[in-house]
C-alpha atoms as a PDB file:
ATOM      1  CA  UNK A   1      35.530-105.368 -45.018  1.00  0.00           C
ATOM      2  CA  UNK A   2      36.393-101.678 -45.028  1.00  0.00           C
ATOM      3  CA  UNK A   3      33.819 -99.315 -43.023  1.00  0.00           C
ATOM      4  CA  UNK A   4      35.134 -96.971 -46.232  1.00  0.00           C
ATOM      5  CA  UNK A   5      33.709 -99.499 -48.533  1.00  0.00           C
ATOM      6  CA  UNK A   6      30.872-100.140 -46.826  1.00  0.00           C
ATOM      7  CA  UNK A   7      29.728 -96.078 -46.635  1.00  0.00           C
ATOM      8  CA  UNK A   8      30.497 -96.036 -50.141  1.00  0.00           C
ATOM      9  CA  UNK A   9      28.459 -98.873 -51.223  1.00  0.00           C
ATOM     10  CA  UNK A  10      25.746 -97.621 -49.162  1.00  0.00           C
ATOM     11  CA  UNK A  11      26.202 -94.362 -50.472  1.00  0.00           C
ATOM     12  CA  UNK A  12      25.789 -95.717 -54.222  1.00  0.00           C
ATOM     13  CA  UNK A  13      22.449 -98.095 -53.263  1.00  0.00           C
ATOM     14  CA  UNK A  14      20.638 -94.929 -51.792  1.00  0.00           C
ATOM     15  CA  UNK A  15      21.510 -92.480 -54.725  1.00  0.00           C
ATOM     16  CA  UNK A  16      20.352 -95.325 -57.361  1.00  0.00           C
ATOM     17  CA  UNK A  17      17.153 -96.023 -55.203  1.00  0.00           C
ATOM     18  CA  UNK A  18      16.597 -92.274 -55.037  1.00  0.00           C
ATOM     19  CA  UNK A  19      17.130 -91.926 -58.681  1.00  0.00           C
ATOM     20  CA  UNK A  20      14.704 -94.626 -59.494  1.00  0.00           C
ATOM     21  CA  UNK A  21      12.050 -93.536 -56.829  1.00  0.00           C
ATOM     22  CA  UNK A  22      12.161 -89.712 -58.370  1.00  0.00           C
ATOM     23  CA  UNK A  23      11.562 -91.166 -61.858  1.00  0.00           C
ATOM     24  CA  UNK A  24       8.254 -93.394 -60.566  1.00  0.00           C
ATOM     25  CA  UNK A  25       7.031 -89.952 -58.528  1.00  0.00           C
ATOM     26  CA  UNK A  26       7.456 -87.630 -61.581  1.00  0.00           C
ATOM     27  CA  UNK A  27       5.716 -90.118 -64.037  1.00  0.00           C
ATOM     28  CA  UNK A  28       2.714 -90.670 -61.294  1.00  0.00           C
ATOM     29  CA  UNK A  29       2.303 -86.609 -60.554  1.00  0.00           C
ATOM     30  CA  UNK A  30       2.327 -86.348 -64.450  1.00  0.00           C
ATOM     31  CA  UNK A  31      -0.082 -88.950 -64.643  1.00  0.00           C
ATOM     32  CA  UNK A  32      -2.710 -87.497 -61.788  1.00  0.00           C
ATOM     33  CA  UNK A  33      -2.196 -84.082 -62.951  1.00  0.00           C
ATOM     34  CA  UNK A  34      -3.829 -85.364 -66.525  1.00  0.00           C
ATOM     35  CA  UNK A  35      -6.491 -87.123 -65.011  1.00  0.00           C
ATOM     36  CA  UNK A  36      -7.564 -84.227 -62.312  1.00  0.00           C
ATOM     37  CA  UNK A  37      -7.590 -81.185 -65.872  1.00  0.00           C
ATOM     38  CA  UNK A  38      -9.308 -84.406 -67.808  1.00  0.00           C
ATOM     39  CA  UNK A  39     -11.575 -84.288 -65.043  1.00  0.00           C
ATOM     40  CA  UNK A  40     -11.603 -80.765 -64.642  1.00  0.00           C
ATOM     41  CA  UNK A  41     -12.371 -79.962 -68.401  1.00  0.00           C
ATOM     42  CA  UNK A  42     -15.024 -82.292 -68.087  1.00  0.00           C
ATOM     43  CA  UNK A  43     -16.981 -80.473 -65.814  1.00  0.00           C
ATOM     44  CA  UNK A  44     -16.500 -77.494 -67.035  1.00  0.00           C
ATOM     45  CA  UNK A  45     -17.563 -78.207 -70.547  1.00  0.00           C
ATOM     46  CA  UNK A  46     -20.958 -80.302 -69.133  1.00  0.00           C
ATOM     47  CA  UNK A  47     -21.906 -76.909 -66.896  1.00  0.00           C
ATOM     48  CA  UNK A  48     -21.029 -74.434 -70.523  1.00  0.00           C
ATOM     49  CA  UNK A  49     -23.021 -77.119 -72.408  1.00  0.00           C
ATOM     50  CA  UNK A  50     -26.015 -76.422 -69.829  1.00  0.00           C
ATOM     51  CA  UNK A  51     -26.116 -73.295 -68.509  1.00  0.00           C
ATOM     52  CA  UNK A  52     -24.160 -70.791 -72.289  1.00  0.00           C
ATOM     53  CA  UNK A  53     -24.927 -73.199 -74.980  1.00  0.00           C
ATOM     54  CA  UNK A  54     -28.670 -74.605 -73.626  1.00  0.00           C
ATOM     55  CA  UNK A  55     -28.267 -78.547 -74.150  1.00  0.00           C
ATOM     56  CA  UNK A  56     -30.744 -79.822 -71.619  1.00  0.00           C
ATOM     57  CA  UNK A  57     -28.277 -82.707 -70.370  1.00  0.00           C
ATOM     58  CA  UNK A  58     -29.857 -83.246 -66.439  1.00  0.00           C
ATOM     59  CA  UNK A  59     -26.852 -82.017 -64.039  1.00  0.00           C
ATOM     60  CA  UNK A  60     -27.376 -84.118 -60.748  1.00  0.00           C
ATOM     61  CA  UNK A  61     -25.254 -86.405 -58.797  1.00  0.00           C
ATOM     62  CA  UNK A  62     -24.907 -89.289 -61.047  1.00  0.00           C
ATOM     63  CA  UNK A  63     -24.090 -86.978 -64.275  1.00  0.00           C
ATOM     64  CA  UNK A  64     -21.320 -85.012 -62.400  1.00  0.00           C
ATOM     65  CA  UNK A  65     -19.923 -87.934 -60.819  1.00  0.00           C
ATOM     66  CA  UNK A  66     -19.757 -89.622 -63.807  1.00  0.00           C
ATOM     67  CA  UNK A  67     -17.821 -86.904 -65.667  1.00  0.00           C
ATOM     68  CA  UNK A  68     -16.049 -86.577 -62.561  1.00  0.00           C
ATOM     69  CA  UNK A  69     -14.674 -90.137 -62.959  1.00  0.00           C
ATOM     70  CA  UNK A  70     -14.246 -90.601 -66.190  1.00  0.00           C
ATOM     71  CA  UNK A  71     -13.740 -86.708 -67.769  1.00  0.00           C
ATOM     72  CA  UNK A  72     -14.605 -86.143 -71.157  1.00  0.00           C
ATOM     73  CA  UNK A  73     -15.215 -89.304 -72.696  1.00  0.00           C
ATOM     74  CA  UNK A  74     -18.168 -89.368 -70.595  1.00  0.00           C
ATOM     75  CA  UNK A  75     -19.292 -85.975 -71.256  1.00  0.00           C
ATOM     76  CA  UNK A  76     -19.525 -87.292 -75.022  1.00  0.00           C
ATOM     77  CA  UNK A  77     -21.014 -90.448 -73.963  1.00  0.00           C
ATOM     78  CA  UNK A  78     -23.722 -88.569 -72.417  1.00  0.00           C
ATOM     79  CA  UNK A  79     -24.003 -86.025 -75.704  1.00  0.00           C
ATOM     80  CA  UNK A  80     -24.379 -88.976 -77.675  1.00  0.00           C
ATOM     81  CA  UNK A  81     -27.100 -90.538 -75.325  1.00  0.00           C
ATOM     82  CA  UNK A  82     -28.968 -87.019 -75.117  1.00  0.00           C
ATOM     83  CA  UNK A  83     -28.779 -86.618 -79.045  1.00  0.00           C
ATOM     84  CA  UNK A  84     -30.349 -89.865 -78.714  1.00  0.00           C
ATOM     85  CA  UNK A  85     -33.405 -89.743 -77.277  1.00  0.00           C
ATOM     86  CA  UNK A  86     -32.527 -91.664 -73.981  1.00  0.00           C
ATOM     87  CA  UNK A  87     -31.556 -89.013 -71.576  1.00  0.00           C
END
């Protein structure tokens, strides 16, 4: 076969593969980006809860990590459990 053919065939294989690879990275920095401000909100909104608003939720290692983790569904989660009498 032609070493022409050959470079161009190669040529085409590494521009698909780089077209499907930047694709996959954009969706996956798009997708950690969300999670770190989800995360990011979280915290934020448990320390103004605290320290502006007064809501005695306890701030220590397990509370933070947990909103760390999971954002602000567990920030509610933990509203709804302080509301409730069990933290």
């Amino acid at each position: 076969m032609n070493p022409i053919y050959l470079a161009l065939i190669a040529a085409a294989v590494i521009a698909l593969l780089f077209l499907l690879f930047s694709g996959f990275i954009k969706n996956m920095l798009s997708k950690i980006f969300l999670l770190v401000l989800n995360s990011m909100g979280g915290v934020i909104l448990l320390l103004l809860l605290k320290y502006v608003f007064g809501v005695e939720i306890p701030v220590n290692p397990y509370t933070l990590g947990t909103v760390l983790i999971f954002g602000l569904p567990a920030l509610g989660t933990l509203l709804i459990l302080h509301y409730g009498g069990m933290i």
